[in-house]
PDB file of N, CA and C in Angstrom:
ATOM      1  N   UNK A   1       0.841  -1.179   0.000  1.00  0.00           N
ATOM      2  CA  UNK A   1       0.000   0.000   0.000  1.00  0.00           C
ATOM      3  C   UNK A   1       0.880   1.234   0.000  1.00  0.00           C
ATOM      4  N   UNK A   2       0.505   2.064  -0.875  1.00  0.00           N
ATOM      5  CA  UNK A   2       1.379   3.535  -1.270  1.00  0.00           C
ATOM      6  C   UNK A   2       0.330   4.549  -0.669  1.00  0.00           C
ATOM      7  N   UNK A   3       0.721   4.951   0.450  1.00  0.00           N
ATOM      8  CA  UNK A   3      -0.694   5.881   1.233  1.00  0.00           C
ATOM      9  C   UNK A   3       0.008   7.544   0.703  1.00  0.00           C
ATOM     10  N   UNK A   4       0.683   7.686  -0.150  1.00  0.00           N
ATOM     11  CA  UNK A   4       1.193   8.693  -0.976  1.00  0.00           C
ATOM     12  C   UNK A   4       0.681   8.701  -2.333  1.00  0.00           C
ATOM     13  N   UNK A   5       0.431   7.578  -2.730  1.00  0.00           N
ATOM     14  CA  UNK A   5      -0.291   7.985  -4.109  1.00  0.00           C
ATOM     15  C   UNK A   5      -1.459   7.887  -3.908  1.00  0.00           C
ATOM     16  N   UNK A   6      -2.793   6.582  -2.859  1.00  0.00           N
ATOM     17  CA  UNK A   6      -3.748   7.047  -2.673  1.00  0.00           C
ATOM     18  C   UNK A   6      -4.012   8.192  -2.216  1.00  0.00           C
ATOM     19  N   UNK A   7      -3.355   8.918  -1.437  1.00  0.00           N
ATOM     20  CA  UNK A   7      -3.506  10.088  -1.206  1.00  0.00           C
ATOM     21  C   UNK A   7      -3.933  11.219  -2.135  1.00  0.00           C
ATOM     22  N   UNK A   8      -2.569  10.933  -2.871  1.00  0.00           N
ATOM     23  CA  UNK A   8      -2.903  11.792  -4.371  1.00  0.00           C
ATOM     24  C   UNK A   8      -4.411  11.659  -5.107  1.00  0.00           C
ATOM     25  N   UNK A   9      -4.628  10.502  -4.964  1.00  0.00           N
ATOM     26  CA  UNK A   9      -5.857  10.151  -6.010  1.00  0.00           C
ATOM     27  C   UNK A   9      -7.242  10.643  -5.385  1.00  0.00           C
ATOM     28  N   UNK A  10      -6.951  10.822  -3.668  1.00  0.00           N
ATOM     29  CA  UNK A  10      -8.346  11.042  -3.163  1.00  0.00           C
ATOM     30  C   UNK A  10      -8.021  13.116  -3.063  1.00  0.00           C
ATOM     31  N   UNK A  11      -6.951  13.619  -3.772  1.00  0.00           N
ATOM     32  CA  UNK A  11      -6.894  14.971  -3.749  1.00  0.00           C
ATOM     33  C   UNK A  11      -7.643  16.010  -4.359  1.00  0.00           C
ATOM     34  N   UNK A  12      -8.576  14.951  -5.009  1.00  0.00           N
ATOM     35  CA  UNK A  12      -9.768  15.696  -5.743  1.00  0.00           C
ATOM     36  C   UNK A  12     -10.960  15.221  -5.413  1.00  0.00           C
ATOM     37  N   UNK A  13     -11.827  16.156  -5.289  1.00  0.00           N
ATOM     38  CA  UNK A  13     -13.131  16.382  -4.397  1.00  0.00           C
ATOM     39  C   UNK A  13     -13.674  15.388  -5.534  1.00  0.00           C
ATOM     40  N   UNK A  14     -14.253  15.178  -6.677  1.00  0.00           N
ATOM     41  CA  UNK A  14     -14.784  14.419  -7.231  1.00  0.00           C
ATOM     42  C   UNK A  14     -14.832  13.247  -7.438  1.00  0.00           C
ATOM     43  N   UNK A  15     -13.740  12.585  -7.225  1.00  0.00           N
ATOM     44  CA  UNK A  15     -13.040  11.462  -6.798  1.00  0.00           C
ATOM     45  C   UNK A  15     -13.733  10.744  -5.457  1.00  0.00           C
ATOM     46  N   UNK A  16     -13.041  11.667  -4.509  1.00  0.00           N
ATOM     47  CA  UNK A  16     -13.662  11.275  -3.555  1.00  0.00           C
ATOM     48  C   UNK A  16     -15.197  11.264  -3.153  1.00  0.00           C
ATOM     49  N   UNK A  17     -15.943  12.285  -3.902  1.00  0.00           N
ATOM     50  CA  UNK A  17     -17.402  12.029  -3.940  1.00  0.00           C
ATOM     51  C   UNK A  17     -17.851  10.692  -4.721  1.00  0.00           C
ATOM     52  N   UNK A  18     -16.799  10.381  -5.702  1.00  0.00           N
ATOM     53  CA  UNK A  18     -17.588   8.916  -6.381  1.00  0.00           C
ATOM     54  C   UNK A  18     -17.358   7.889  -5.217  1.00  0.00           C
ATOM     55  N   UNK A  19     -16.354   7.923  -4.683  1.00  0.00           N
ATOM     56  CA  UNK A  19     -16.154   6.876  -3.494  1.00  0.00           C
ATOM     57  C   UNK A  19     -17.092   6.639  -2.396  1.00  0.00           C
ATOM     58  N   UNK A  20     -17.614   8.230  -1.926  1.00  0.00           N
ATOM     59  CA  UNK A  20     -18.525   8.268  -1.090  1.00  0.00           C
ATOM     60  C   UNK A  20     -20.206   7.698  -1.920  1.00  0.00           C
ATOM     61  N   UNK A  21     -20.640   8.165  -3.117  1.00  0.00           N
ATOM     62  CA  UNK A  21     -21.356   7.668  -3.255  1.00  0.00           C
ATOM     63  C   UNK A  21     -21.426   6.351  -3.407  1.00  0.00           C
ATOM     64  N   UNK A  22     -20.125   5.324  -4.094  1.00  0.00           N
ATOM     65  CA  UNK A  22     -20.391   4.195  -3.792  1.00  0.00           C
ATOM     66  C   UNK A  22     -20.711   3.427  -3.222  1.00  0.00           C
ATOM     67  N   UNK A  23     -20.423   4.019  -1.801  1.00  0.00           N
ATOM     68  CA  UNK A  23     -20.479   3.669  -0.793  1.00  0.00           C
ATOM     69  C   UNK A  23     -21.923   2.889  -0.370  1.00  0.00           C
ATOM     70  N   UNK A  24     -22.833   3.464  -0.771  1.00  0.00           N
ATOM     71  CA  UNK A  24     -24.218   3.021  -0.389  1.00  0.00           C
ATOM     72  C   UNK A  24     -24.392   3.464  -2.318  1.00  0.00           C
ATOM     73  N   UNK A  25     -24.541   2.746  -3.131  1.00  0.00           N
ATOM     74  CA  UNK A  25     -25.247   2.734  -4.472  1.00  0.00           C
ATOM     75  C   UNK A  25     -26.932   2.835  -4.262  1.00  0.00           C
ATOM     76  N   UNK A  26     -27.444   2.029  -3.676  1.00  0.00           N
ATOM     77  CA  UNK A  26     -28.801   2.351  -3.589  1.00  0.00           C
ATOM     78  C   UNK A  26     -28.746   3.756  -3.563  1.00  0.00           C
ATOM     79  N   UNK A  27     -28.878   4.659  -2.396  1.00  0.00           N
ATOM     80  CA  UNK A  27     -29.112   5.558  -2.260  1.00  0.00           C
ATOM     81  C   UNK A  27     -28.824   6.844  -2.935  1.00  0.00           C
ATOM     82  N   UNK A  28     -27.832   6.658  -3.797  1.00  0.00           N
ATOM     83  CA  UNK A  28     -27.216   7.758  -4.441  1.00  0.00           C
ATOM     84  C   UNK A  28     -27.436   7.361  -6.492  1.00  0.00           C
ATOM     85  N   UNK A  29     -27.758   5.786  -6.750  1.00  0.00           N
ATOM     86  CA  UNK A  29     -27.921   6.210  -8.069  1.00  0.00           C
ATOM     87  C   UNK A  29     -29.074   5.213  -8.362  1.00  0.00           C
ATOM     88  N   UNK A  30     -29.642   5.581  -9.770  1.00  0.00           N
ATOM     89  CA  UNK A  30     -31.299   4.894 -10.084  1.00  0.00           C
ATOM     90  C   UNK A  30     -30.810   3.416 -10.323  1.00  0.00           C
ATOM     91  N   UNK A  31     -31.649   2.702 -10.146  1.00  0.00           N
ATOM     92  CA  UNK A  31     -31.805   0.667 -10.335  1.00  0.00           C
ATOM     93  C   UNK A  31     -31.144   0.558 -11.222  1.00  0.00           C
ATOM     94  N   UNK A  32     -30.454  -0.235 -11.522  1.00  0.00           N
ATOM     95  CA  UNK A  32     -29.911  -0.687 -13.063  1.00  0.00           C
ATOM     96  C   UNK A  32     -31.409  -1.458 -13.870  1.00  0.00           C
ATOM     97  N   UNK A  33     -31.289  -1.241 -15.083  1.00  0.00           N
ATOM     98  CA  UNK A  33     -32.447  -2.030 -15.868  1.00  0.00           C
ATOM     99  C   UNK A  33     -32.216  -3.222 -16.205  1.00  0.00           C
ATOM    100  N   UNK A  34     -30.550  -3.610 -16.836  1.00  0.00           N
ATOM    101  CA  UNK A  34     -30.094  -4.906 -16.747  1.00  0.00           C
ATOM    102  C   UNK A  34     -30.292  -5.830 -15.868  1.00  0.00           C
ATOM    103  N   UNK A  35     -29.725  -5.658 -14.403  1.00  0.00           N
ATOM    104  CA  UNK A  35     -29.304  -6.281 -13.253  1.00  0.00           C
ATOM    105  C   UNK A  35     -30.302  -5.441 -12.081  1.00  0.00           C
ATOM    106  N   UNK A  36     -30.734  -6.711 -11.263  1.00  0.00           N
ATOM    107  CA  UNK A  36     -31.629  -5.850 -10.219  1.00  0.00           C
ATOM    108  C   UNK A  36     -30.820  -5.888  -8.913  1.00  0.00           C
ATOM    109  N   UNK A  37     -29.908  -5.570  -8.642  1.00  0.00           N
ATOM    110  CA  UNK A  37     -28.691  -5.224  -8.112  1.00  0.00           C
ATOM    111  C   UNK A  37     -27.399  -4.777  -8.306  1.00  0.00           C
ATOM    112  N   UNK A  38     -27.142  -3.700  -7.121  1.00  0.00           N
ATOM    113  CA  UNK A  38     -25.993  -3.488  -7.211  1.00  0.00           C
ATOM    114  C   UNK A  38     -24.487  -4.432  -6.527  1.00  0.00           C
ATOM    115  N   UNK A  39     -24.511  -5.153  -6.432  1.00  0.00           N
ATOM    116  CA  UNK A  39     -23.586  -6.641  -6.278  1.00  0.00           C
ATOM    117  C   UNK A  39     -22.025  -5.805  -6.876  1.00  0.00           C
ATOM    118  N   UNK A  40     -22.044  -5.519  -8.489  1.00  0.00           N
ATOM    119  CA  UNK A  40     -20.509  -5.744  -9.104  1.00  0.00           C
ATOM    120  C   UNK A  40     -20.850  -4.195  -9.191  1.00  0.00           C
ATOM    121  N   UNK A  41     -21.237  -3.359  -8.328  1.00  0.00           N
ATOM    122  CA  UNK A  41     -21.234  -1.605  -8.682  1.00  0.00           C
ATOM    123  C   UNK A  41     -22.100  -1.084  -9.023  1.00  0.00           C
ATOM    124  N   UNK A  42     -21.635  -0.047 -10.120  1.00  0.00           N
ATOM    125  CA  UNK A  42     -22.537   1.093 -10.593  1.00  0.00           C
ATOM    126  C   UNK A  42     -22.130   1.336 -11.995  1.00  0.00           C
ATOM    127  N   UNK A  43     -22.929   1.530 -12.998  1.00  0.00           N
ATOM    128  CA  UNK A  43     -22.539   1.506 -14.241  1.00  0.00           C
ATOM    129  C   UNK A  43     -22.014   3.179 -14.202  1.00  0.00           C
ATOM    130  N   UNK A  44     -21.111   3.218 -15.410  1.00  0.00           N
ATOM    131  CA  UNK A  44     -19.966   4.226 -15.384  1.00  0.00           C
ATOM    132  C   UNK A  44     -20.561   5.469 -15.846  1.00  0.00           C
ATOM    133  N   UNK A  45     -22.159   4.836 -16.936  1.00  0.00           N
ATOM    134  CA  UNK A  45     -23.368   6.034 -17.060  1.00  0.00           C
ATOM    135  C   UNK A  45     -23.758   6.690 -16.161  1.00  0.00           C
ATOM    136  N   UNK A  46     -24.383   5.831 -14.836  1.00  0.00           N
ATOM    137  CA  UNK A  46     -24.926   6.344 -13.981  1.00  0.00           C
ATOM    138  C   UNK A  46     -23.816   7.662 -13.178  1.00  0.00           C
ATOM    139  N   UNK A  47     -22.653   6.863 -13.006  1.00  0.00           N
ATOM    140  CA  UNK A  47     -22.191   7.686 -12.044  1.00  0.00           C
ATOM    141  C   UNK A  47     -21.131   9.138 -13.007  1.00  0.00           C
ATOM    142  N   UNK A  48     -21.296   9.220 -14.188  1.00  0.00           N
ATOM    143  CA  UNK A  48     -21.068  10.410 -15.051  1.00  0.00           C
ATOM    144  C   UNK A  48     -22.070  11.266 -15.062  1.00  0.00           C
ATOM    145  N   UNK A  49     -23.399  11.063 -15.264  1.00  0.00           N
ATOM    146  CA  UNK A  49     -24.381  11.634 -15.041  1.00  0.00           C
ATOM    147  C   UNK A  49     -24.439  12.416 -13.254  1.00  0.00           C
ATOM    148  N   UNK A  50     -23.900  11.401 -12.521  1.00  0.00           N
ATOM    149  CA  UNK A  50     -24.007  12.190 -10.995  1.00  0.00           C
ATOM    150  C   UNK A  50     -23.171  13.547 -11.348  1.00  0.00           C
ATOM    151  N   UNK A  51     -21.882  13.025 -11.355  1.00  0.00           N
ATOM    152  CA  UNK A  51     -20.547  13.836 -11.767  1.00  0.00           C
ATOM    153  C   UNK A  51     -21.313  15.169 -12.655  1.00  0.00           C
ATOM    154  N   UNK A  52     -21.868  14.970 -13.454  1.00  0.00           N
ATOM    155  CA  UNK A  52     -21.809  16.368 -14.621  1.00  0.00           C
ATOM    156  C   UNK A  52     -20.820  16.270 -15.349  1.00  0.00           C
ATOM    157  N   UNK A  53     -19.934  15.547 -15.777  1.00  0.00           N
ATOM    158  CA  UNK A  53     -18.801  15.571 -16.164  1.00  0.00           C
ATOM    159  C   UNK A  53     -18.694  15.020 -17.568  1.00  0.00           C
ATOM    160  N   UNK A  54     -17.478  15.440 -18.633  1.00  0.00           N
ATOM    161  CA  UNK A  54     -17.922  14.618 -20.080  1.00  0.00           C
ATOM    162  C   UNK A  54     -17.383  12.823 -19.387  1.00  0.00           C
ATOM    163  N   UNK A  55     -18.040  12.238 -20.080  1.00  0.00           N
ATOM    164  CA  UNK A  55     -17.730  10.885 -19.516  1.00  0.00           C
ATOM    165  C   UNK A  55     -16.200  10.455 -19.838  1.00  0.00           C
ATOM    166  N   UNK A  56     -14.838  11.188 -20.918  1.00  0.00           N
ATOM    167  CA  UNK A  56     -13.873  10.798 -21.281  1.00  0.00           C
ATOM    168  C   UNK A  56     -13.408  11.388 -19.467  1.00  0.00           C
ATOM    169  N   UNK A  57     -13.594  12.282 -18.840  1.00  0.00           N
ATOM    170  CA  UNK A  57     -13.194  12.715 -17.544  1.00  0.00           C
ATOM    171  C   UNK A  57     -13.464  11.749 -16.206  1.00  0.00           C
ATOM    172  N   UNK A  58     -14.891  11.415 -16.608  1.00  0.00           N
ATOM    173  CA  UNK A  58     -15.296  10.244 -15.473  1.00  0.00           C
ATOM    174  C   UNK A  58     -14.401   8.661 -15.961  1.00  0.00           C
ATOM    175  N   UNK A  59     -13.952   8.318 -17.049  1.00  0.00           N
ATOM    176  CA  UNK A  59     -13.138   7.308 -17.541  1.00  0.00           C
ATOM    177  C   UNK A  59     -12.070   7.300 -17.162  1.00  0.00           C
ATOM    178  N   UNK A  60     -11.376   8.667 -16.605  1.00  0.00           N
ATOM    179  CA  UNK A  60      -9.932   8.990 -16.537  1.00  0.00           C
ATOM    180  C   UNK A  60      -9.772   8.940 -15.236  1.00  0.00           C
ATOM    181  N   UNK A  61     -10.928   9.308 -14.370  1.00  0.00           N
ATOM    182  CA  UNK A  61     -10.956   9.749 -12.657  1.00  0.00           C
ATOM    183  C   UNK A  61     -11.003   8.264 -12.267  1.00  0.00           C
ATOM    184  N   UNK A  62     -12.326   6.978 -12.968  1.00  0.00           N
ATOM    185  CA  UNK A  62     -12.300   5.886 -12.329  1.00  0.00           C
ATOM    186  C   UNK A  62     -10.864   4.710 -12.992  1.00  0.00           C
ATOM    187  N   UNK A  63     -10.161   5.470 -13.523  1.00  0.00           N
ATOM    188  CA  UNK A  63      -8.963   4.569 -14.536  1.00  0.00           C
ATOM    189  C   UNK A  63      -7.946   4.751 -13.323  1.00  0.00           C
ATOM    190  N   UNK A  64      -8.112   5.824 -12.586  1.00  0.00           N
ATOM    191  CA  UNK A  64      -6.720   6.467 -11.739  1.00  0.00           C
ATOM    192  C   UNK A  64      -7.244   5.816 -10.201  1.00  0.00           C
ATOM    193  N   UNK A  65      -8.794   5.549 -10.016  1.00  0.00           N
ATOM    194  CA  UNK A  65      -8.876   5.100  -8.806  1.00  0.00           C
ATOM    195  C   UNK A  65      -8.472   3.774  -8.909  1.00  0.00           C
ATOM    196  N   UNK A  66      -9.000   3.028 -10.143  1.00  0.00           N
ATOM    197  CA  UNK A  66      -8.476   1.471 -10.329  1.00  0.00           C
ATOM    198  C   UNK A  66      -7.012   1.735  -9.986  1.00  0.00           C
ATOM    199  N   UNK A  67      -6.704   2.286 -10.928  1.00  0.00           N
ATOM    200  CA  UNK A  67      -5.119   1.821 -11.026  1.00  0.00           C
ATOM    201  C   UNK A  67      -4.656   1.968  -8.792  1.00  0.00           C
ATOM    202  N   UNK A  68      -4.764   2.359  -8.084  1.00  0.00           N
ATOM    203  CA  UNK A  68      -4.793   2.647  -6.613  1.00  0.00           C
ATOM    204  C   UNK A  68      -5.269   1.689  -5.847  1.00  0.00           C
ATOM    205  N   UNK A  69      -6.318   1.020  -6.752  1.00  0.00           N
ATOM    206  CA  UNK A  69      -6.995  -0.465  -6.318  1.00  0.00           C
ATOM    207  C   UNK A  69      -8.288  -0.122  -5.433  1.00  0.00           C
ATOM    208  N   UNK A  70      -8.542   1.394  -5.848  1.00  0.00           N
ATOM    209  CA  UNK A  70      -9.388   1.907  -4.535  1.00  0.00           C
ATOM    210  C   UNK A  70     -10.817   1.205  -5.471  1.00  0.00           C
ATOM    211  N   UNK A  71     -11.005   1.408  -6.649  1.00  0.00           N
ATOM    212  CA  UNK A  71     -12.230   0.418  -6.854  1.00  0.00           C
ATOM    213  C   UNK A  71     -11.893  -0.890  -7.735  1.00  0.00           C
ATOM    214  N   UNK A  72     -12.767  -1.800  -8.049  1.00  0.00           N
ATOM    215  CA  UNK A  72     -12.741  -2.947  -8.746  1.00  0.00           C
ATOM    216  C   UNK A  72     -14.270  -2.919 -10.109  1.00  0.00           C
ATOM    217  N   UNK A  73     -13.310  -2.808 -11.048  1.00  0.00           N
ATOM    218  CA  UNK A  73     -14.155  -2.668 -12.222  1.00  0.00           C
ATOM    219  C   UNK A  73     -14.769  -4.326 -12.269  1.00  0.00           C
ATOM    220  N   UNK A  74     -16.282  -4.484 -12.831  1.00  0.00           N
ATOM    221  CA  UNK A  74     -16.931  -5.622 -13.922  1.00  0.00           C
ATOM    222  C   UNK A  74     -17.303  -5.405 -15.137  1.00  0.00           C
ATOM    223  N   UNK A  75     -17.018  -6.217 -15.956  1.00  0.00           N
ATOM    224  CA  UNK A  75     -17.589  -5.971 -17.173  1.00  0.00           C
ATOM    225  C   UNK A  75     -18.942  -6.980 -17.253  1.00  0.00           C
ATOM    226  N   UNK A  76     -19.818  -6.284 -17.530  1.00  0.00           N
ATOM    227  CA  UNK A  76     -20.907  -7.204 -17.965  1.00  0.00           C
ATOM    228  C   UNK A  76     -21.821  -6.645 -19.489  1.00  0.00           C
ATOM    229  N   UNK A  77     -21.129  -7.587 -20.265  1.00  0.00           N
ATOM    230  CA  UNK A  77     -21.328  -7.051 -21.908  1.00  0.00           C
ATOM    231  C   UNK A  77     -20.458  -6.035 -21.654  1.00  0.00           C
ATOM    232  N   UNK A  78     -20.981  -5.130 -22.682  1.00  0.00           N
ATOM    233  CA  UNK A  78     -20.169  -3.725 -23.168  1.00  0.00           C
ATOM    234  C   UNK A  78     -20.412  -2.647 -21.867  1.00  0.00           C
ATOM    235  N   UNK A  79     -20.978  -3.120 -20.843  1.00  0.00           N
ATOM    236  CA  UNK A  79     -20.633  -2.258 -19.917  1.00  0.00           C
ATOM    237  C   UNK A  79     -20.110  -2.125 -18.849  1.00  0.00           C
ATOM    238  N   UNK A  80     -19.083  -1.483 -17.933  1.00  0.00           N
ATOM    239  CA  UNK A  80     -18.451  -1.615 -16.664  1.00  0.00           C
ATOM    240  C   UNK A  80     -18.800  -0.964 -15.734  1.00  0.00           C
ATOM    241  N   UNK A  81     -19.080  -1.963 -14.715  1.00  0.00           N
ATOM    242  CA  UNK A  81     -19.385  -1.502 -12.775  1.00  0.00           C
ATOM    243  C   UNK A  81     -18.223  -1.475 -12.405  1.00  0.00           C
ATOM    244  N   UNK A  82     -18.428  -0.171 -11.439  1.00  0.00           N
ATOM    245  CA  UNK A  82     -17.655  -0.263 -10.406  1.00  0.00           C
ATOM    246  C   UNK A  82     -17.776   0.047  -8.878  1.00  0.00           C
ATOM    247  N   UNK A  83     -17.306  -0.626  -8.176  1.00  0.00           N
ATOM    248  CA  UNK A  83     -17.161  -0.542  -6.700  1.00  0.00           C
ATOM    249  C   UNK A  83     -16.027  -0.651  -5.747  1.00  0.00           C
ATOM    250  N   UNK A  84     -16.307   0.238  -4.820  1.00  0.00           N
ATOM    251  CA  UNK A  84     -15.559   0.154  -4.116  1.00  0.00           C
ATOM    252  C   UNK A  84     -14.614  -1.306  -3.307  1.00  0.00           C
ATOM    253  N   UNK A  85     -13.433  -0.833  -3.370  1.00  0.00           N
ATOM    254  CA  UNK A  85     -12.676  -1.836  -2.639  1.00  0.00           C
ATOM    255  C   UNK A  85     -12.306  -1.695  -1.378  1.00  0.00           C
ATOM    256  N   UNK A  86     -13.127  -2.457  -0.468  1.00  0.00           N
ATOM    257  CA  UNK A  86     -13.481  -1.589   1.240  1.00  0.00           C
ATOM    258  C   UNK A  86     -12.264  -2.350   1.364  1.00  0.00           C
ATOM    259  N   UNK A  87     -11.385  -3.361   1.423  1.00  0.00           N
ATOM    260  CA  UNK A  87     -10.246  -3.893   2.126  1.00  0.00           C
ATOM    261  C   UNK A  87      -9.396  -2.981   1.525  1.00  0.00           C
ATOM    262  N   UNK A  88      -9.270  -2.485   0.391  1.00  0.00           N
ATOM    263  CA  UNK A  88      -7.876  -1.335   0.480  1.00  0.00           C
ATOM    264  C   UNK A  88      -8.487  -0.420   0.869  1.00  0.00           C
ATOM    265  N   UNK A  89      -9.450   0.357   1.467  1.00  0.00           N
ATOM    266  CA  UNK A  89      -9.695   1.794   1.849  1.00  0.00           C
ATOM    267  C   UNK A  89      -9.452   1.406   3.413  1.00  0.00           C
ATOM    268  N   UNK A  90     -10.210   0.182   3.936  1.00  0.00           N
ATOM    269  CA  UNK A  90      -9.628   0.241   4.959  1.00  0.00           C
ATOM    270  C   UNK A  90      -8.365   0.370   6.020  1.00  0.00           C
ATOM    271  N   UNK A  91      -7.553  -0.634   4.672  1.00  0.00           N
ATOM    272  CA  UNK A  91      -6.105  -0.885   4.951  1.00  0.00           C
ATOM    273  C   UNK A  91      -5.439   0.651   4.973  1.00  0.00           C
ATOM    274  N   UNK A  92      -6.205   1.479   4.330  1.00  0.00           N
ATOM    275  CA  UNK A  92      -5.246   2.428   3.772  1.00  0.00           C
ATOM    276  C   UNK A  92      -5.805   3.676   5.121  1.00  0.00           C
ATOM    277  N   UNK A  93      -7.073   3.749   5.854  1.00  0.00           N
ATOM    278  CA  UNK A  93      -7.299   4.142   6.770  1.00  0.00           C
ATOM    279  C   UNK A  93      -6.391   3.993   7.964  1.00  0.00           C
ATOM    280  N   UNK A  94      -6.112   2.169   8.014  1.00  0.00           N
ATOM    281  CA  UNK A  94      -5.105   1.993   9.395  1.00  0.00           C
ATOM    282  C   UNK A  94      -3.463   2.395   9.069  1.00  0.00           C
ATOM    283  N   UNK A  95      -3.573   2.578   7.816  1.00  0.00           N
ATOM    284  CA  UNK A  95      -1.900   3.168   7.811  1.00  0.00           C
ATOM    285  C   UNK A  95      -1.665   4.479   7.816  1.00  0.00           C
ATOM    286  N   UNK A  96      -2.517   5.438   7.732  1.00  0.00           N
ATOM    287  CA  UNK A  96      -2.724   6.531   8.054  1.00  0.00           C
ATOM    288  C   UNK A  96      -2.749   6.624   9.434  1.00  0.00           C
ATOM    289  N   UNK A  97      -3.591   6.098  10.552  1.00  0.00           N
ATOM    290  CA  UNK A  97      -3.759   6.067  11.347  1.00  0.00           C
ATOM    291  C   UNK A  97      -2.664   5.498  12.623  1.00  0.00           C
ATOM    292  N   UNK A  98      -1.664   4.694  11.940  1.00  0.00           N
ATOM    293  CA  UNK A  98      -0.384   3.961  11.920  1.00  0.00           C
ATOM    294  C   UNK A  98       0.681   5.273  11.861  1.00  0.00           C
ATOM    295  N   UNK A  99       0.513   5.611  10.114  1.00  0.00           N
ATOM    296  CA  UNK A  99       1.579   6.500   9.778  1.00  0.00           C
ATOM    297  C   UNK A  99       2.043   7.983  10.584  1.00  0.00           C
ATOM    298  N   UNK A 100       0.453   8.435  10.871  1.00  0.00           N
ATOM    299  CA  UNK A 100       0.687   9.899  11.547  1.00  0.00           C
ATOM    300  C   UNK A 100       0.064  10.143  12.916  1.00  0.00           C
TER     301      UNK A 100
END
């Protein structure tokens, strides 16, 4: 765990709002029509649409959280969920909490 580059990655408020909304998917984005659960995430529509953002920006923000391991992409068909990865946010909580 690099609590210097997650760091970096949670240095933008938008970022970290997709994290927080993941957090609870029900509550923050509409049913999927495919899948009647959120199990493997949130489709990358839904949560661009939260954002306001052009979706090549929301592609780039959840490309930089993967790459950190802070979420875990699915593909199902041509489209990708994502969710949070509570064992590295946690881990990365106690080394903070460790570190300083």
């Amino acid at each position: 765990m690099n609590i210097v580059e997650i760091s970096k990655v949670l240095s933008n408020k938008t970022r970290v709002n997709i994290l927080k909304w993941l957090k609870d998917p029900e509550a923050n984005f509409p049913p999927h029509q495919d899948i009647d659960h959120f199990n493997d995430g949130v489709c990358v529509g839904f949560i661009q649409d939260k954002t306001g953002l052009s979706q090549s920006t929301v592609s780039t923000y959840l490309n930089t959280m993967q790459n950190a391991n802070l979420v875990i992409p699915t593909r199902h068909g041509k489209w990708t969920y994502y969710r949070r990865n509570e064992d590295v946010i946690k881990n990365y909580i106690e080394a903070l909490e460790t570190a300083l």
